[in-house]
C-alpha atoms as a PDB file:
ATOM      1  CA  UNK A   1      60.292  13.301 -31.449  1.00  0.00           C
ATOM      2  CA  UNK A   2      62.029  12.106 -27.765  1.00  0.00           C
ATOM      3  CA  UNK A   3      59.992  11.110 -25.420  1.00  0.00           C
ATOM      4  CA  UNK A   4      62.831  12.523 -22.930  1.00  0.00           C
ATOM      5  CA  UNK A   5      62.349  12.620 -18.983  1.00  0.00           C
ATOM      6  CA  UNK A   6      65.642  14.323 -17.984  1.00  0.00           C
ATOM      7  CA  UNK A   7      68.499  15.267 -19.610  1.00  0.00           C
ATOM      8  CA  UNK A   8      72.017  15.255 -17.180  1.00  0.00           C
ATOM      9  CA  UNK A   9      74.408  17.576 -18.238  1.00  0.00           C
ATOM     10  CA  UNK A  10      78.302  17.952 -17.791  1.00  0.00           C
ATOM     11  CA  UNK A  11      80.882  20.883 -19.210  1.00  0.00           C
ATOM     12  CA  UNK A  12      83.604  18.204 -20.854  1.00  0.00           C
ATOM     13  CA  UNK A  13      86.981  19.141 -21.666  1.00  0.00           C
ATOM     14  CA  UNK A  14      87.594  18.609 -26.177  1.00  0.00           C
ATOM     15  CA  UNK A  15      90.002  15.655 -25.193  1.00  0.00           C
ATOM     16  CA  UNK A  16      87.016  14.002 -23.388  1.00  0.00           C
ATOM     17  CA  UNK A  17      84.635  15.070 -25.912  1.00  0.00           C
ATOM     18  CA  UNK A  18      86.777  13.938 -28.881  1.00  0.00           C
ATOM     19  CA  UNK A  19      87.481  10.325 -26.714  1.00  0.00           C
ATOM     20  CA  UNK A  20      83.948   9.792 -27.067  1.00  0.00           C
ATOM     21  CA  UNK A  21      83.566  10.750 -30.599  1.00  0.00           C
ATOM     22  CA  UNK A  22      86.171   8.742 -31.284  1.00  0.00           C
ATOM     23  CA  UNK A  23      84.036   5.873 -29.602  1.00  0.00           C
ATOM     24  CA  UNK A  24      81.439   6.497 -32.274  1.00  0.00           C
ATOM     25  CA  UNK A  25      84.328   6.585 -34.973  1.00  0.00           C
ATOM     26  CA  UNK A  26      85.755   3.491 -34.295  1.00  0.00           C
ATOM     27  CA  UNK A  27      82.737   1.501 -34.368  1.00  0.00           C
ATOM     28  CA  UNK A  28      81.357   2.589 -37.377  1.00  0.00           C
ATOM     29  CA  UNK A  29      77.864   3.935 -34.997  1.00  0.00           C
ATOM     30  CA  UNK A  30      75.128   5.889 -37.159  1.00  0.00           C
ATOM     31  CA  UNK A  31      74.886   9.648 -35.341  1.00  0.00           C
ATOM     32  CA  UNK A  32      72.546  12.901 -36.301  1.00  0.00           C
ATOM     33  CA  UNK A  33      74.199  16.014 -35.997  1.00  0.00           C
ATOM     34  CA  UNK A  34      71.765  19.358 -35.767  1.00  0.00           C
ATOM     35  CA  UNK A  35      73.711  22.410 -36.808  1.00  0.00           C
ATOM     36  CA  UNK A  36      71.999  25.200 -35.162  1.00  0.00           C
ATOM     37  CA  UNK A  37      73.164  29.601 -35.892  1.00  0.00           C
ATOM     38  CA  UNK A  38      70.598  32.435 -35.723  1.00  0.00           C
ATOM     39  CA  UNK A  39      69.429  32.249 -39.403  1.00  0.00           C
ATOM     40  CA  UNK A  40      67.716  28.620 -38.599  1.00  0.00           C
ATOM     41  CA  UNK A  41      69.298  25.102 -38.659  1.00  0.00           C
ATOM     42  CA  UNK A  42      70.335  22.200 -40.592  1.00  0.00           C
ATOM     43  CA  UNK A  43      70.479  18.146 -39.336  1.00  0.00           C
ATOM     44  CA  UNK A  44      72.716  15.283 -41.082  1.00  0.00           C
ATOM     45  CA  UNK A  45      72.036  11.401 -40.591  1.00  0.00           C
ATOM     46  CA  UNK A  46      75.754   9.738 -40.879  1.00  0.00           C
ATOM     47  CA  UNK A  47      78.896   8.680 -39.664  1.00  0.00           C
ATOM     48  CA  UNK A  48      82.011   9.897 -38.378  1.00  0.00           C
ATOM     49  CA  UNK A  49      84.014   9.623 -40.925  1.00  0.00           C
ATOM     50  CA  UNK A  50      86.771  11.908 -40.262  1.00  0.00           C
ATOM     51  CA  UNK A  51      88.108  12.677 -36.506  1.00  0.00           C
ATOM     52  CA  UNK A  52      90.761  14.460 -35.338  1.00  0.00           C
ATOM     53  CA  UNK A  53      91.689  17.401 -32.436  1.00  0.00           C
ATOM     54  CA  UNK A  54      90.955  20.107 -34.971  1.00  0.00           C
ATOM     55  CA  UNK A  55      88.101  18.484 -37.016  1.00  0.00           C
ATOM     56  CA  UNK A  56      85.262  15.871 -37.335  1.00  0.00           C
ATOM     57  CA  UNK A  57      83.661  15.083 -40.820  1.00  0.00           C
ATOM     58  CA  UNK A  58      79.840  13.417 -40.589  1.00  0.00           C
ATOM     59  CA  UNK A  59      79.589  12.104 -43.711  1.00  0.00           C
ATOM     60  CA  UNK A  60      75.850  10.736 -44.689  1.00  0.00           C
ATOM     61  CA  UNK A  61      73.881   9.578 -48.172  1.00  0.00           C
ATOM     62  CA  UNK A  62      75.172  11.904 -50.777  1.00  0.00           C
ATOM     63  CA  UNK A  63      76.227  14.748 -47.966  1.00  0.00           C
ATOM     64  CA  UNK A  64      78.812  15.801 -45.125  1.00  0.00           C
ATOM     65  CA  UNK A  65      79.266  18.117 -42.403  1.00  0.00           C
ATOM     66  CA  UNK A  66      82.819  19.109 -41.802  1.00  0.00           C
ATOM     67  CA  UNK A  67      83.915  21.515 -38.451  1.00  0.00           C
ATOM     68  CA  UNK A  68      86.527  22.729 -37.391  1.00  0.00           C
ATOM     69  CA  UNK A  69      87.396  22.799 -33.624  1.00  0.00           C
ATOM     70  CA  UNK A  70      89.218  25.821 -32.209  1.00  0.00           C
ATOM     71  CA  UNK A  71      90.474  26.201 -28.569  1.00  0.00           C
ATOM     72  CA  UNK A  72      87.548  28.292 -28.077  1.00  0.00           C
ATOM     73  CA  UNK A  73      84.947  25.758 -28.862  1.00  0.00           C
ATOM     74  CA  UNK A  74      82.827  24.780 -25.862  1.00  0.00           C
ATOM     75  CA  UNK A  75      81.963  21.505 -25.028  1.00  0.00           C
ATOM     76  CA  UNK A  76      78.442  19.406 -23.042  1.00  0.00           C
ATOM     77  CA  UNK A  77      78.322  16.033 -22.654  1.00  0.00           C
ATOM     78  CA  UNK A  78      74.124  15.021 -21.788  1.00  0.00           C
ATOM     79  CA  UNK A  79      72.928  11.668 -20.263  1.00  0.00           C
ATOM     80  CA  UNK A  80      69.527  11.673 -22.895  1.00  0.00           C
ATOM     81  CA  UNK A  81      67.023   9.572 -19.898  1.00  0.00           C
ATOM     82  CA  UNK A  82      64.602   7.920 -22.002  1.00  0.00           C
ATOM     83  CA  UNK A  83      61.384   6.929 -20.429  1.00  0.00           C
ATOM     84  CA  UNK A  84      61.143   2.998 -21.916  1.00  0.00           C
ATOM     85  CA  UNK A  85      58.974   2.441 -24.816  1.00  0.00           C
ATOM     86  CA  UNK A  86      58.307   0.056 -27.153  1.00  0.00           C
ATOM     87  CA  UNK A  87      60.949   1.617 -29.673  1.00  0.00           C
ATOM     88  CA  UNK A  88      63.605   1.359 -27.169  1.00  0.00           C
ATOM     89  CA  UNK A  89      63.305  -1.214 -24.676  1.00  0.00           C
ATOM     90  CA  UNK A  90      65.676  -3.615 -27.002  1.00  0.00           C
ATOM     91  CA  UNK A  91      68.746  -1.105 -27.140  1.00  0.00           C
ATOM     92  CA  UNK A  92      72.013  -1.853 -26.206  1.00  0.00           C
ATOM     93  CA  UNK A  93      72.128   1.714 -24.762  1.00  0.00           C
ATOM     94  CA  UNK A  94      69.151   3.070 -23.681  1.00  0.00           C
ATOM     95  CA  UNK A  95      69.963   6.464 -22.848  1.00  0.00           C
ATOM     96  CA  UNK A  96      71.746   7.895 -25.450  1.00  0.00           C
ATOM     97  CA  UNK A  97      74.906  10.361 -25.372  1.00  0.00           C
ATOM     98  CA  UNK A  98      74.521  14.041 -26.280  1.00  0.00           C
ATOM     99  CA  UNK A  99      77.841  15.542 -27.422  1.00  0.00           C
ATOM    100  CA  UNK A 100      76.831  19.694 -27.740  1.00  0.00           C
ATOM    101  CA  UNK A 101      79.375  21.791 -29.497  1.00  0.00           C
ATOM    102  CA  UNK A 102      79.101  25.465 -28.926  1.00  0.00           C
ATOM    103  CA  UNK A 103      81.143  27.818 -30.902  1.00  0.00           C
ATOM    104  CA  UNK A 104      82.602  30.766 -29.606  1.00  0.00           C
ATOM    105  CA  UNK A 105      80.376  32.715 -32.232  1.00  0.00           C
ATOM    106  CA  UNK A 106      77.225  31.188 -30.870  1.00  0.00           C
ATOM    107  CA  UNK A 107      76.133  28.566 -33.183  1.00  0.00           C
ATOM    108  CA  UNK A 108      76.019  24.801 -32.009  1.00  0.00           C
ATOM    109  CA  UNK A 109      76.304  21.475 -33.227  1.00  0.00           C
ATOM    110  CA  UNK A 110      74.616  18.457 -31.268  1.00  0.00           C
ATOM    111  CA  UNK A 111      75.768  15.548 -31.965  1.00  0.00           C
ATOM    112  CA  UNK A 112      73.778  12.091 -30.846  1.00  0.00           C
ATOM    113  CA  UNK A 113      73.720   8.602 -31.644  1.00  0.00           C
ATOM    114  CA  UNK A 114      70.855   7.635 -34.115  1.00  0.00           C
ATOM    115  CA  UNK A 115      68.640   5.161 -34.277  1.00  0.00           C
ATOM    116  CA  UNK A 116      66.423   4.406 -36.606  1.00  0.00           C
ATOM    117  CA  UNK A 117      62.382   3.615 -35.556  1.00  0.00           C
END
């Protein structure tokens, strides 16, 4: 559960979007990825360990999440506000980064850094 007060969001371009993710890449940072169609939806705790302008691999404990990017995949960068709590007050970053995927045949992928409480 978030305890979330707002939630800023911006339409990013995929180089922007895959700069970031690349961010997350390079330094190895633990991310959740929700996988959401119209049949339900699916989450994965890992890292990025694949990146590139067509893909990204999430690869967690015994599982991985591979997607392909197409020029018709939709990108949302959010600014996750956080009201301060106990759990969060000693985070580097305290409002955490929302990278939302949308595919042109409506599912989504959000992808957010994860911390562990």
């Amino acid at each position: 559960t978030h305890n979330l007060s707002t939630i800023e969001r911006m339409d990013i371009s995929k180089d922007d979007a895959i700069a970031h993710l690349a961010k997350w890449h390079d330094s190895n940072t633990a991310v959740r990825a929700v996988y959401t169609n119209v049949t339900g939806n699916l989450s994965i705790v890992g890292k990025i360990s694949s990146l590139s302008s067509s893909a990204i691999k999430i690869t967690g404990s015994g599982s991985e999440m591979l997607l392909y990017l197409r020029a018709t995949t939709l990108f949302d960068y959010k600014d996750a506000r956080q009201v301060p709590t106990e759990a969060n007050k000693d985070r580097e970053n305290k409002y955490p980064t929302v990278i939302d995927i949308k595919f042109s045949n409506g599912d989504r992928v959000v992808i957010v850094e994860y911390f562990s409480e």
